[in-house]
C-alpha atoms as a PDB file:
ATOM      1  CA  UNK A   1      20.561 -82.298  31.715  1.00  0.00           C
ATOM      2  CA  UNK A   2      21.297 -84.208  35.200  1.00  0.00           C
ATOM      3  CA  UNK A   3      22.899 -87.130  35.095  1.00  0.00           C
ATOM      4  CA  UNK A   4      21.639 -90.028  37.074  1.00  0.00           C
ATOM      5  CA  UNK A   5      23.805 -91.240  39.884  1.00  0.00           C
ATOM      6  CA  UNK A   6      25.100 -94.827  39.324  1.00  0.00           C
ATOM      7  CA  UNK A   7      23.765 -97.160  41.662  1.00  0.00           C
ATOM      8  CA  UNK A   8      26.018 -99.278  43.639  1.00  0.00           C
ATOM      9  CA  UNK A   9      23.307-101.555  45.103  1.00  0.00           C
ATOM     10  CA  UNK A  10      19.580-102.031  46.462  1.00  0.00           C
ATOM     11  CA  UNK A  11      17.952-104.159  48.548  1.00  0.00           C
ATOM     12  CA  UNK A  12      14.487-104.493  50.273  1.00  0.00           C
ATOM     13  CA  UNK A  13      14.774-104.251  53.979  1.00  0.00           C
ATOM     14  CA  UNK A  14      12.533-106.930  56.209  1.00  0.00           C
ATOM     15  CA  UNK A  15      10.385-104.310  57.856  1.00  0.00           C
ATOM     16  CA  UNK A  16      10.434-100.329  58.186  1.00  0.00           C
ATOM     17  CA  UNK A  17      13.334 -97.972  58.294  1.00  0.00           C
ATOM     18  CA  UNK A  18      13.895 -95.557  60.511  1.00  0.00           C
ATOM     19  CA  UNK A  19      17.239 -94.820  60.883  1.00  0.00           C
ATOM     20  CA  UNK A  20      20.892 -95.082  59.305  1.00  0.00           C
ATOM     21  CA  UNK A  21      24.592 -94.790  59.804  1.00  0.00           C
ATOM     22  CA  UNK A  22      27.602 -95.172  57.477  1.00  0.00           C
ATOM     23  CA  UNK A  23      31.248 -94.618  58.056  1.00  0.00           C
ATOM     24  CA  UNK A  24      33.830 -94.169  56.228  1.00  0.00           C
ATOM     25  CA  UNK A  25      34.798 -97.885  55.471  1.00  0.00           C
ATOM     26  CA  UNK A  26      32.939-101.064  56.867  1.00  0.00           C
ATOM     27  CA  UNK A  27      30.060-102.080  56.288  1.00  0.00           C
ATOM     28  CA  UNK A  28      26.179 -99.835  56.043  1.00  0.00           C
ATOM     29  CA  UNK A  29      23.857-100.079  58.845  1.00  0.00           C
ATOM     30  CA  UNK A  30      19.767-100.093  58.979  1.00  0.00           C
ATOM     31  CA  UNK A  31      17.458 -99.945  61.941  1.00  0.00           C
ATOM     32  CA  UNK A  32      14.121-100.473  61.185  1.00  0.00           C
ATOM     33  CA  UNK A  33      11.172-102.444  62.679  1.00  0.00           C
ATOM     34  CA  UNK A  34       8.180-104.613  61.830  1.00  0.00           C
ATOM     35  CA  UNK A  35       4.931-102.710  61.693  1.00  0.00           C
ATOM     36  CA  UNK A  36       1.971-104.952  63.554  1.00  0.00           C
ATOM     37  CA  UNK A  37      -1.148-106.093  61.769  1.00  0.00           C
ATOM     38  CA  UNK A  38      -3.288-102.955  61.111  1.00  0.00           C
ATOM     39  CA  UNK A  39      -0.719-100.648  62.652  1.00  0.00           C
ATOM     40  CA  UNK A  40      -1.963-101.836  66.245  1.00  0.00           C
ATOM     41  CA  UNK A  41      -0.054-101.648  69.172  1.00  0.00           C
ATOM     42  CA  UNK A  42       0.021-102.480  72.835  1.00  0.00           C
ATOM     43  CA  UNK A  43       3.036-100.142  73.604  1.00  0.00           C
ATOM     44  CA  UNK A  44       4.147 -96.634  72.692  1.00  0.00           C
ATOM     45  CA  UNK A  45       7.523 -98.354  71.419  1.00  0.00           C
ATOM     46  CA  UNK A  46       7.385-101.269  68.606  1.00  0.00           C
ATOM     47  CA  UNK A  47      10.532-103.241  68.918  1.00  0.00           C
ATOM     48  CA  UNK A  48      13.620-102.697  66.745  1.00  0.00           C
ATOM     49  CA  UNK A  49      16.412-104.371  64.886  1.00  0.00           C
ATOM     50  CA  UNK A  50      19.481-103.629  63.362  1.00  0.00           C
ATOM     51  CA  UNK A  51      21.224-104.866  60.272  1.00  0.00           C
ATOM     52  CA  UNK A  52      24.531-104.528  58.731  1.00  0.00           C
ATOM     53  CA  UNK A  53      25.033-105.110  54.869  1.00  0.00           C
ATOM     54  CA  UNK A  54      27.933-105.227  53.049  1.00  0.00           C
ATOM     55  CA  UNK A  55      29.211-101.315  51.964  1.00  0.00           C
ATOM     56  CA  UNK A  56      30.025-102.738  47.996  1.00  0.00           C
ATOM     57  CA  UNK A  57      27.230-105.430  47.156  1.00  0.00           C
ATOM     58  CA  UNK A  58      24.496-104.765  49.861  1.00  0.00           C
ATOM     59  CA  UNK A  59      24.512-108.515  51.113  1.00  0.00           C
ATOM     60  CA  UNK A  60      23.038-108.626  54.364  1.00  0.00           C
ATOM     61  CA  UNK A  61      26.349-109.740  57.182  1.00  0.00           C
ATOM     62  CA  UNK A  62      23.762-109.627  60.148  1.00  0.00           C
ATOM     63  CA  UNK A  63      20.251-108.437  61.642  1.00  0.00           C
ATOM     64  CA  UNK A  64      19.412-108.774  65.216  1.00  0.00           C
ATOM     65  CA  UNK A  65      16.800-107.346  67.530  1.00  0.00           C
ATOM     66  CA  UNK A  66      17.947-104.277  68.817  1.00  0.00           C
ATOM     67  CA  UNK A  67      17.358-102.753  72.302  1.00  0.00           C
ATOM     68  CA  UNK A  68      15.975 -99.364  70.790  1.00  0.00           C
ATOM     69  CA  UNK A  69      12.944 -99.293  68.997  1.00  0.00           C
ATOM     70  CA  UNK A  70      10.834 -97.192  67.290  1.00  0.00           C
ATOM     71  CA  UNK A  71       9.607 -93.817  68.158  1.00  0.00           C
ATOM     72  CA  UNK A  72      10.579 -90.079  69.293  1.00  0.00           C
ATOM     73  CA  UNK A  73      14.443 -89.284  69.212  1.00  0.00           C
ATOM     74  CA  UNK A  74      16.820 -91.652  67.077  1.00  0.00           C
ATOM     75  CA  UNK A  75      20.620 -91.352  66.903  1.00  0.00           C
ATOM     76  CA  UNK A  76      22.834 -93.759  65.299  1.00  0.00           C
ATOM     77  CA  UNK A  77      26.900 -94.296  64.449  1.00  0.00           C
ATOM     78  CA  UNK A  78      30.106 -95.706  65.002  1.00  0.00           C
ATOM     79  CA  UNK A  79      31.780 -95.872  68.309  1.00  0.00           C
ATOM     80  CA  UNK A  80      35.463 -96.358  69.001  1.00  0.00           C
ATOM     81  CA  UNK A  81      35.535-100.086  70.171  1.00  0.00           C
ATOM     82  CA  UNK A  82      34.536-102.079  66.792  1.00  0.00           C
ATOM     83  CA  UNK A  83      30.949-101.314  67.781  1.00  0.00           C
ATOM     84  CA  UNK A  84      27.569 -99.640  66.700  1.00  0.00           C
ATOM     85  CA  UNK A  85      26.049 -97.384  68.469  1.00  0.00           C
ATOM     86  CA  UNK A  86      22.504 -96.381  68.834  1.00  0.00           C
ATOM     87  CA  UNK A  87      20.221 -93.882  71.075  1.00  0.00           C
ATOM     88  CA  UNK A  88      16.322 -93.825  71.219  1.00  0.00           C
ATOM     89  CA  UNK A  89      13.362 -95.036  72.601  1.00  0.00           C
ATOM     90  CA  UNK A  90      12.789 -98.708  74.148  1.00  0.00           C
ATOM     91  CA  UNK A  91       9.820 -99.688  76.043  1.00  0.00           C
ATOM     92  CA  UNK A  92      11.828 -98.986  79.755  1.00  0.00           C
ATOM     93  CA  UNK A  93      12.476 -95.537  78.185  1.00  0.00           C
ATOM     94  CA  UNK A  94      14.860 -93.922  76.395  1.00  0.00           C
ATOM     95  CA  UNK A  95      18.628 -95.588  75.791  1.00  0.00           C
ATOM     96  CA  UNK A  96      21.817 -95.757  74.404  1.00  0.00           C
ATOM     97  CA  UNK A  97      23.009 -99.414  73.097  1.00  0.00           C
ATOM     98  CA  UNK A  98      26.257-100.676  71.834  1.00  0.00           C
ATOM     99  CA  UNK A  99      26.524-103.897  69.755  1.00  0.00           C
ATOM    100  CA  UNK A 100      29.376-104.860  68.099  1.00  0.00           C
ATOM    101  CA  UNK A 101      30.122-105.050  64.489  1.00  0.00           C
ATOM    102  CA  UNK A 102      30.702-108.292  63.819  1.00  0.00           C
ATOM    103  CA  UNK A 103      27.836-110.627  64.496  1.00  0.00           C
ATOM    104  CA  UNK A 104      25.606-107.568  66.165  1.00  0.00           C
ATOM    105  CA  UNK A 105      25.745-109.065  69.869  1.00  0.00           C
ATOM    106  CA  UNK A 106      24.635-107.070  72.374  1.00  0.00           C
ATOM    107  CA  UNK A 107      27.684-105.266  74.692  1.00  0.00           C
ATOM    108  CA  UNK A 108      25.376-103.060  76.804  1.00  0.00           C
ATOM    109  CA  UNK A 109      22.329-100.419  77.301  1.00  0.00           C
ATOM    110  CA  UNK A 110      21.990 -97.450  79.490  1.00  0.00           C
ATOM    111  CA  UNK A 111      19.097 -95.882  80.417  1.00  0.00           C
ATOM    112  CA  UNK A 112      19.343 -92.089  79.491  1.00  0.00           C
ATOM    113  CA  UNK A 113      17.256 -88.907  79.007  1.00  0.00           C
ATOM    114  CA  UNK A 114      14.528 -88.601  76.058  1.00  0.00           C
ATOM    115  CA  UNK A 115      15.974 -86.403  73.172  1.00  0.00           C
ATOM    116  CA  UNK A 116      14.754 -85.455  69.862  1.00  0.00           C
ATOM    117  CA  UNK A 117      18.135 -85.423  67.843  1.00  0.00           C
ATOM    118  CA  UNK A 118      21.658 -86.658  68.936  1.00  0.00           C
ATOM    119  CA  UNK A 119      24.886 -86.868  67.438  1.00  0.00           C
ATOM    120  CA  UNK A 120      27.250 -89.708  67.716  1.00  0.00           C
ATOM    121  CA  UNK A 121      31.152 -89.989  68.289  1.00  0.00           C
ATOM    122  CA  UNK A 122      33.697 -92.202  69.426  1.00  0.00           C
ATOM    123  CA  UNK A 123      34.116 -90.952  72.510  1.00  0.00           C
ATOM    124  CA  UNK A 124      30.832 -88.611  73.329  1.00  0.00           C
ATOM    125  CA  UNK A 125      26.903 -88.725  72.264  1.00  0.00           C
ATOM    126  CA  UNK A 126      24.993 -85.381  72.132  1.00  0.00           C
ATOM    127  CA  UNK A 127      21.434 -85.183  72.323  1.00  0.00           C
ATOM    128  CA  UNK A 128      18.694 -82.453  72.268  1.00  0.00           C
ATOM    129  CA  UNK A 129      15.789 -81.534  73.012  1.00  0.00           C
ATOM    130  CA  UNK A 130      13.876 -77.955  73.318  1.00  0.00           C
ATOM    131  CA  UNK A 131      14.908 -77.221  76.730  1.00  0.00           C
ATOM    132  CA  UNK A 132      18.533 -79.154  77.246  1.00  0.00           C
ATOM    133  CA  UNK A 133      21.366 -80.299  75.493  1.00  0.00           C
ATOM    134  CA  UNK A 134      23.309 -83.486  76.801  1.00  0.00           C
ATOM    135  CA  UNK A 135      26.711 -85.320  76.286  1.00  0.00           C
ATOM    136  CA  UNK A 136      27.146 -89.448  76.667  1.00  0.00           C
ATOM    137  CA  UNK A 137      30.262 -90.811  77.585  1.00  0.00           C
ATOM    138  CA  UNK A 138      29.863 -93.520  74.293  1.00  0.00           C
ATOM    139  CA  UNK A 139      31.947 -96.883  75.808  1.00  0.00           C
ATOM    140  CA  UNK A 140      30.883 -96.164  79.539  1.00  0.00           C
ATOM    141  CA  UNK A 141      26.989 -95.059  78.145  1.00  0.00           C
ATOM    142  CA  UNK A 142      26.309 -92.534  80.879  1.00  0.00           C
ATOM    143  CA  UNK A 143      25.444 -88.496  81.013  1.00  0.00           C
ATOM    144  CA  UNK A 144      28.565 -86.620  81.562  1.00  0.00           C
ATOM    145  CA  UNK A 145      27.317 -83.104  81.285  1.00  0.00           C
ATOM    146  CA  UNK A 146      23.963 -80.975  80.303  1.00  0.00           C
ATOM    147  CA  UNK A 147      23.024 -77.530  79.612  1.00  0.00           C
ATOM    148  CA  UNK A 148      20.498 -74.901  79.310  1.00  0.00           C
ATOM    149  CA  UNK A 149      19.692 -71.488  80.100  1.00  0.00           C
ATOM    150  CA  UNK A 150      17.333 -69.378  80.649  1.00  0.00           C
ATOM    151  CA  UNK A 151      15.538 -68.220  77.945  1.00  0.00           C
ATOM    152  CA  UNK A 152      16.473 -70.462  74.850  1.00  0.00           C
ATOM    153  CA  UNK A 153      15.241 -73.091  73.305  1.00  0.00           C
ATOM    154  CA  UNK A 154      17.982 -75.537  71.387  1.00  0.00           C
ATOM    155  CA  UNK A 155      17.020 -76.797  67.917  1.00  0.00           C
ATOM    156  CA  UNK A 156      20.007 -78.077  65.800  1.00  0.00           C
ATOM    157  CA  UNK A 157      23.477 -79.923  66.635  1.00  0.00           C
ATOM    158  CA  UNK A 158      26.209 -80.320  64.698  1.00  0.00           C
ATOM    159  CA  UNK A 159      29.958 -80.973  65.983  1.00  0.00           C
ATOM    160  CA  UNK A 160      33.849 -80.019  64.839  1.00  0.00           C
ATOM    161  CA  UNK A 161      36.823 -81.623  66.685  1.00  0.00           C
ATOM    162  CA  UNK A 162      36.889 -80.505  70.447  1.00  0.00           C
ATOM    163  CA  UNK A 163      33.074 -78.236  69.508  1.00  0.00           C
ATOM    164  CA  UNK A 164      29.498 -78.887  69.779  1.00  0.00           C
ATOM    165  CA  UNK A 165      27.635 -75.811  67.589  1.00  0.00           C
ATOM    166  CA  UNK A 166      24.122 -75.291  68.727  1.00  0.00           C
ATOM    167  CA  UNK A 167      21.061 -73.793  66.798  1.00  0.00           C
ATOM    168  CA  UNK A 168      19.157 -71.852  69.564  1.00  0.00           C
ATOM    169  CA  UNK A 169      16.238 -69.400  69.611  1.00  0.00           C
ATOM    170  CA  UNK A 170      16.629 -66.324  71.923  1.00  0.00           C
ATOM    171  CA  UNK A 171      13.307 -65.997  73.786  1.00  0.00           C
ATOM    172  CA  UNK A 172      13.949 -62.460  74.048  1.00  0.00           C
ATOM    173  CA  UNK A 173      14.790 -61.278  70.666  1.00  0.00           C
ATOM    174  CA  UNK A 174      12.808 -64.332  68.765  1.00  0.00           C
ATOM    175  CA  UNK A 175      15.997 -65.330  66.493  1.00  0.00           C
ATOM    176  CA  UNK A 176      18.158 -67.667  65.943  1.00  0.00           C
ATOM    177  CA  UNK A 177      21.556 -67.750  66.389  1.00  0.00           C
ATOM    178  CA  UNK A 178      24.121 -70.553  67.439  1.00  0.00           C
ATOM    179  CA  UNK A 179      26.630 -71.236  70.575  1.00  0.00           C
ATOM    180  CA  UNK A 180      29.575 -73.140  70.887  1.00  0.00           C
ATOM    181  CA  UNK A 181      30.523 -75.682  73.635  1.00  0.00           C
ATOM    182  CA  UNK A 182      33.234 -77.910  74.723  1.00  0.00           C
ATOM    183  CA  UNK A 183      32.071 -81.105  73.706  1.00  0.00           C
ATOM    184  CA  UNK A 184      33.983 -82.754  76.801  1.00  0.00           C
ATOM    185  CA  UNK A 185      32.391 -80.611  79.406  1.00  0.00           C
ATOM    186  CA  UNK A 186      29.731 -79.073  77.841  1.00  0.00           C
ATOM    187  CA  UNK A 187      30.659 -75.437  79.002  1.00  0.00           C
ATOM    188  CA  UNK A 188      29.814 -71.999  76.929  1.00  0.00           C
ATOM    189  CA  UNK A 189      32.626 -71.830  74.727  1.00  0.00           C
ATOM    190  CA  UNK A 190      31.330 -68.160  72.777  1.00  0.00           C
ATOM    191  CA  UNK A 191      28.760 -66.883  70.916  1.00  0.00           C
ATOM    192  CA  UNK A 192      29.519 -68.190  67.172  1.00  0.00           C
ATOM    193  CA  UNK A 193      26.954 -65.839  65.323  1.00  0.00           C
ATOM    194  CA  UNK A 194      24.557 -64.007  67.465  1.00  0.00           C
ATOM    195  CA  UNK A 195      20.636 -64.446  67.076  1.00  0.00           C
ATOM    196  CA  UNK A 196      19.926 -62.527  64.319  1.00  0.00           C
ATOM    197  CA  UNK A 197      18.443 -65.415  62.139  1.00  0.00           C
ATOM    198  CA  UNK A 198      14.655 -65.509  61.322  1.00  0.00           C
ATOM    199  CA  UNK A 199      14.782 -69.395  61.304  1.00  0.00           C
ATOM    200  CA  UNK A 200      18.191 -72.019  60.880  1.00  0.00           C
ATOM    201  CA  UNK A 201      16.620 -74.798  58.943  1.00  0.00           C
ATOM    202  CA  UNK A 202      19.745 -77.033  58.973  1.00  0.00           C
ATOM    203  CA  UNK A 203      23.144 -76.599  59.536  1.00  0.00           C
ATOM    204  CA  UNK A 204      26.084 -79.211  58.979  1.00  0.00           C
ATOM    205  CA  UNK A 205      29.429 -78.881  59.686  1.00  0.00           C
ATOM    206  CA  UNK A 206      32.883 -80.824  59.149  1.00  0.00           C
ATOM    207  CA  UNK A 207      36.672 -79.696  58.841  1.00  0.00           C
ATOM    208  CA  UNK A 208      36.888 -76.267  59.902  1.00  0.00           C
ATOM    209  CA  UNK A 209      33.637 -75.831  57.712  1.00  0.00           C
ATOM    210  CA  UNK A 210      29.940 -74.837  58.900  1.00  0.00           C
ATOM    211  CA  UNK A 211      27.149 -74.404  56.454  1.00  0.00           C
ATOM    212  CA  UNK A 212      23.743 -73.276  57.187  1.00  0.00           C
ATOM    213  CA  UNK A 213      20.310 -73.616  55.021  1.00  0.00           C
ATOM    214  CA  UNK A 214      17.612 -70.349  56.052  1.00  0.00           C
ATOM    215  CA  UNK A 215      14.761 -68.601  56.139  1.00  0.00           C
ATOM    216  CA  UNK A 216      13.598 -65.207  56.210  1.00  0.00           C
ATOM    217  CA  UNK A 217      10.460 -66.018  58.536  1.00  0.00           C
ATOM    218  CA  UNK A 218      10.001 -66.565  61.811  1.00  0.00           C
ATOM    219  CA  UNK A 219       8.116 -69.964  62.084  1.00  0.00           C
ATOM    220  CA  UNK A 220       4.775 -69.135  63.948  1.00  0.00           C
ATOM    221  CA  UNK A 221       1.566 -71.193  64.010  1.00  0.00           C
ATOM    222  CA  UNK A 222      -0.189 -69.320  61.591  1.00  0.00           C
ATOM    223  CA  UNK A 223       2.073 -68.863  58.330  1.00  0.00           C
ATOM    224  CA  UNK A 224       2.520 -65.228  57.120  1.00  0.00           C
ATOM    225  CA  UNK A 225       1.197 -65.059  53.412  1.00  0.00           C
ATOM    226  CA  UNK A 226       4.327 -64.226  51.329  1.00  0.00           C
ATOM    227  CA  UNK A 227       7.030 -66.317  50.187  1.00  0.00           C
ATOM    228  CA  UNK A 228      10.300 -67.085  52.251  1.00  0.00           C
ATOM    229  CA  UNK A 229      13.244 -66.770  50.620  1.00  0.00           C
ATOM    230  CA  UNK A 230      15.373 -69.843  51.359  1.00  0.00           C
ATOM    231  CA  UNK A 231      19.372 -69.679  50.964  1.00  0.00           C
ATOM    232  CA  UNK A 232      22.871 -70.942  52.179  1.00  0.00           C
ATOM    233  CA  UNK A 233      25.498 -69.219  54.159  1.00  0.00           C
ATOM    234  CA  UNK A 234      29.226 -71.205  54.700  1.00  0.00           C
ATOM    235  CA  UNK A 235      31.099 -70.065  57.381  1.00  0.00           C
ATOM    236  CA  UNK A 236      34.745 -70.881  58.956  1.00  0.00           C
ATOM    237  CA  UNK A 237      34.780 -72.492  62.322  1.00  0.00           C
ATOM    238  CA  UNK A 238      38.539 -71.703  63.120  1.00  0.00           C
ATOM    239  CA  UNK A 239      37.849 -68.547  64.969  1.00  0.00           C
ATOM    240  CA  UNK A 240      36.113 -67.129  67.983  1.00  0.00           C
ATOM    241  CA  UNK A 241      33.006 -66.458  65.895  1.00  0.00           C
ATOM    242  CA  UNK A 242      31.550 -67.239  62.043  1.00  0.00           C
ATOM    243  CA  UNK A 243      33.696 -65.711  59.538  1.00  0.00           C
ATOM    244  CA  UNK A 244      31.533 -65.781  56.490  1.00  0.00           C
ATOM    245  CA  UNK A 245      32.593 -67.231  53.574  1.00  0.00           C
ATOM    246  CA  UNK A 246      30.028 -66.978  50.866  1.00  0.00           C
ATOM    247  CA  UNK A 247      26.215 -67.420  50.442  1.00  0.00           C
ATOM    248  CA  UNK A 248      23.724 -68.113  47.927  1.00  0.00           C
ATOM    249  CA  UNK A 249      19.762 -67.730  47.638  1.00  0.00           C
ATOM    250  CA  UNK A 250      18.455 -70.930  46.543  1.00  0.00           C
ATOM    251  CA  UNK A 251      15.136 -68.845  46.010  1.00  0.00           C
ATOM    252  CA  UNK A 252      11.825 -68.179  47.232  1.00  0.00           C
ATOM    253  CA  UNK A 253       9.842 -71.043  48.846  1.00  0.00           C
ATOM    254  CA  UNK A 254       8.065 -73.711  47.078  1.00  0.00           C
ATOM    255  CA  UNK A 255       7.355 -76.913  47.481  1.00  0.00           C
ATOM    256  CA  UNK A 256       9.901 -78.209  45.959  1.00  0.00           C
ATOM    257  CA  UNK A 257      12.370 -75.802  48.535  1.00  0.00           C
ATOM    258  CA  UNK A 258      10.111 -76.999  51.755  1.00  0.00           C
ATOM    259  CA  UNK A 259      11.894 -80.717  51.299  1.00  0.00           C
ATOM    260  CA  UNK A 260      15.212 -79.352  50.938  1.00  0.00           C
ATOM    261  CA  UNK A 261      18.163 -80.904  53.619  1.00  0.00           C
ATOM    262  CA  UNK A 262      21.829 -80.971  53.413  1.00  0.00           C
ATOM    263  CA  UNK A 263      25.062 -82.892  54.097  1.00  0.00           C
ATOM    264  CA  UNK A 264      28.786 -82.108  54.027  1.00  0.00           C
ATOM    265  CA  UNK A 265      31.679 -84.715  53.571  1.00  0.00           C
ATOM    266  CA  UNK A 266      35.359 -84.296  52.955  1.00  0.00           C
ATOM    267  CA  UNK A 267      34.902 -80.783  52.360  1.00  0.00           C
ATOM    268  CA  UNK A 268      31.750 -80.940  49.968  1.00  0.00           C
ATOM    269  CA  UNK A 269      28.627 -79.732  50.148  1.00  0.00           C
ATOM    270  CA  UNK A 270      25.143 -82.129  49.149  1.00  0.00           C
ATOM    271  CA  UNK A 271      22.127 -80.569  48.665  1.00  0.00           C
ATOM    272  CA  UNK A 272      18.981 -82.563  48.209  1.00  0.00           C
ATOM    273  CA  UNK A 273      15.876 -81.111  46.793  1.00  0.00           C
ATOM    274  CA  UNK A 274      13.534 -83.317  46.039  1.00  0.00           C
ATOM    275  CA  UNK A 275      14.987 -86.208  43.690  1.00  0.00           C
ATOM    276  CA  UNK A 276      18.207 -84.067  42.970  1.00  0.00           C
ATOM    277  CA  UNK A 277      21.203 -83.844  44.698  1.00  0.00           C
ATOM    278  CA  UNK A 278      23.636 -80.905  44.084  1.00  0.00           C
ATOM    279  CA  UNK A 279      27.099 -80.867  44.577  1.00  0.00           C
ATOM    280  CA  UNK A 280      29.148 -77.799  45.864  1.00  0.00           C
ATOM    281  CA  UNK A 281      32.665 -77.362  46.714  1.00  0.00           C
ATOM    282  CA  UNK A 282      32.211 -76.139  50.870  1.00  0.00           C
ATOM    283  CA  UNK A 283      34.843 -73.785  50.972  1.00  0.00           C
ATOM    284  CA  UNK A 284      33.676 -71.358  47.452  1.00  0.00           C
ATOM    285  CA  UNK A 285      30.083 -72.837  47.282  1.00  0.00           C
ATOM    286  CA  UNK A 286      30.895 -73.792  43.466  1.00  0.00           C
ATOM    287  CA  UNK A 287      28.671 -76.052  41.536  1.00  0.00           C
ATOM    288  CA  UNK A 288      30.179 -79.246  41.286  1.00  0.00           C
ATOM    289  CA  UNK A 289      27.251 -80.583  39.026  1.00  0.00           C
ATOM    290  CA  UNK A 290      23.973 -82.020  40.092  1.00  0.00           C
ATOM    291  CA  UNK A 291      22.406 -85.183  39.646  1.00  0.00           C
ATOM    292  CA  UNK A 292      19.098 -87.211  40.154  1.00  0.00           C
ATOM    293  CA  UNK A 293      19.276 -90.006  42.830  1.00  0.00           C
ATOM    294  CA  UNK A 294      15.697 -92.091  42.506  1.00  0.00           C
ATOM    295  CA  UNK A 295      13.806 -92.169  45.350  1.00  0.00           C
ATOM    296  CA  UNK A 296      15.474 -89.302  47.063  1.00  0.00           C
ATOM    297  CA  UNK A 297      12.606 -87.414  46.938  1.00  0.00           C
ATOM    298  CA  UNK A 298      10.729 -90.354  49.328  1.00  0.00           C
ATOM    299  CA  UNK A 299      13.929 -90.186  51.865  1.00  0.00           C
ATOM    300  CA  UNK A 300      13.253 -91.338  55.453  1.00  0.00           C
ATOM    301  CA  UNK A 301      17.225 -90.537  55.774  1.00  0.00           C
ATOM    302  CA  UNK A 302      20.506 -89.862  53.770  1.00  0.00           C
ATOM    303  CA  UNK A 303      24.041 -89.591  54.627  1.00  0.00           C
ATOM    304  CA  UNK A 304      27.872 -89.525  52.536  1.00  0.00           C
ATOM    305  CA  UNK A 305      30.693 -91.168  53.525  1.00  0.00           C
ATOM    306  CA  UNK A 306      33.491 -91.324  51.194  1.00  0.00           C
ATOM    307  CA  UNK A 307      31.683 -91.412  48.230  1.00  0.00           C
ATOM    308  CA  UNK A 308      28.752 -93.469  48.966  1.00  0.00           C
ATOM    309  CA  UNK A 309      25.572 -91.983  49.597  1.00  0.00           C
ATOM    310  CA  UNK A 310      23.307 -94.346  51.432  1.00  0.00           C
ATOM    311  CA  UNK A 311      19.444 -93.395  50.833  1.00  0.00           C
ATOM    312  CA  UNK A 312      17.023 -94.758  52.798  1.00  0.00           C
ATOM    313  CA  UNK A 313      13.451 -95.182  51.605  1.00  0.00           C
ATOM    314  CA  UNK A 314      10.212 -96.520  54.158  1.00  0.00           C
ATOM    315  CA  UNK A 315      11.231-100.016  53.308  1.00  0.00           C
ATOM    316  CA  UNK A 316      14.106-100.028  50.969  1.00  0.00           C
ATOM    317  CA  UNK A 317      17.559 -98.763  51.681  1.00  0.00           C
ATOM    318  CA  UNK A 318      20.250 -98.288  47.641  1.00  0.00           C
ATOM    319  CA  UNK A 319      23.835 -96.876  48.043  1.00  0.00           C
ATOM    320  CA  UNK A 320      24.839 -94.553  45.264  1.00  0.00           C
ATOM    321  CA  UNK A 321      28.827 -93.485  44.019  1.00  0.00           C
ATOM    322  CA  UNK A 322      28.987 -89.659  44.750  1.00  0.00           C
ATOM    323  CA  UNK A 323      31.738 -87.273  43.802  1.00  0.00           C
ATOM    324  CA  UNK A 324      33.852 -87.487  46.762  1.00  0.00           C
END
């Protein structure tokens, strides 16, 4: 039987999540905002605000109103300069916002490009969308480089060291397969698995690691009766292309399998399914045991740092102790 990870704290957060970011010390940070009266609006973009809590007991160190607000695209982390760092909407468009860490005052915003995922580092941002991929200088906050081609549509980012990896469909072939860039540039690096993929539902990847979750179906508006088989594949990322290191089916699809997502930290592999979380080693794929985290299975978000597993919920936000 599972075991039940330990909680390390809870807390009720003054509005609605919609975002997260942990690092590897320091404290846990929320956005969220405050839905209006009968979810009515004058604007496309509600207002946000940020809060920090304390990474052991969960008290709250500060919350202030945040330049980025709710809606499409959200990106949140930790830059290089004692500051947080955080990418989406805002009613004069999308930006990118640094505050810094200790009282959450304001050091700038940029204006930048809509996305629909981004990444963020110390020194760059990357953001997607369908038809471009983009990299933020973080301190300076302005667009350094883009790409595209003809042809594909970008899905997926992920980064390792000096490399962005992509999840792109070939319009040609109808696959999916992924590229690799120079994160400082943003120029074709090579071809790190070719599109042979029906679908890439996720991919993560940290330390010379990459692992993917797939399909066997390629996603069309009217589903194919059937079931899709759903599985992992881990793959080295210190070569010129994938070298495959194992894979697993994780079986055929299911409703418990449609909510599935995953996470990698210090070389381990967390796989959430519903209210359990699994724990591989990255490099074998060996069980490391599995537990149940409550409320997982209502995530808005998730990440692991070290250890700690911060779940956010629609209004409440618990860090759990995870094998790290």
């Amino acid at each position: 039987m599972a075991r039940t990870a330990r909680r390390r704290w809870s807390r009720e957060f003054q509005g609605e999540i919609d975002g997260i970011a942990i690092g590897g010390s320091g404290p846990v940070f929320l956005h969220g905002y405050d839905p209006p009266a009968g979810g009515k609006w004058i604007d496309d973009v509600i207002p946000g605000k940020l809060g920090a809590f304390d990474r052991t007991s969960g008290e709250p160190l500060w919350v202030s109103p945040c330049e980025v607000g709710y809606g499409r695209g959200f990106g949140a982390g930790l830059g290089d300069e004692d500051d947080i760092v955080v990418l989406g909407p805002s009613s004069a468009g999308h930006r990118i916002a640094r505050m810094n860490l200790e009282a959450g005052e304001l050091i700038g915003a940029s204006e930048i490009q809509a996305f629909d995922q981004a990444i963020v580092g110390g020194d760059m941002c990357v953001t997607v969308t369908p038809g471009r991929v983009a990299g933020i200088m973080t301190s300076p906050m302005f667009e350094v480089w883009s790409f595209s081609r003809l042809d594909e549509r970008y899905h997926i980012i992920s980064r390792v060291g000096p490399h962005v990896y992509l999840v792109y469909t070939d319009g040609n072939r109808k696959r999916q397969g992924i590229l690799r860039l120079d994160v400082e540039s943003g120029d074709f690096v090579s071809q790190f698995a070719e599109p042979e993929y029906p679908v890439i539902h996720d991919m993560v990847c940290g330390e010379g690691l990459m692992v993917l979750l797939v399909g066997n179906r390629v996603p069309t508006m009217h589903r194919p009766s059937g079931p899709e088989e759903i599985r992992l594949e881990a793959f080295r990322t210190d070569g010129d292309e994938a070298y495959p290191l194992w894979r697993e089916a994780l079986g055929e699809e299911a409703d418990e399998l449609l909510d599935t997502s995953i996470s990698m930290d210090s070389g381990k592999l967390y796989v959430a399914n519903g209210a359990m979380l699994a724990v591989r080693d990255g490099l074998s794929g060996r069980s490391l045991g599995e537990m149940t985290l409550p409320g997982l299975d209502e995530r808005i978000a998730w990440q692991v740092s070290q250890g700690a597993g911060l779940l956010a919920e629609e209004t409440r936000a618990t860090v759990f102790e995870l094998p790290a």
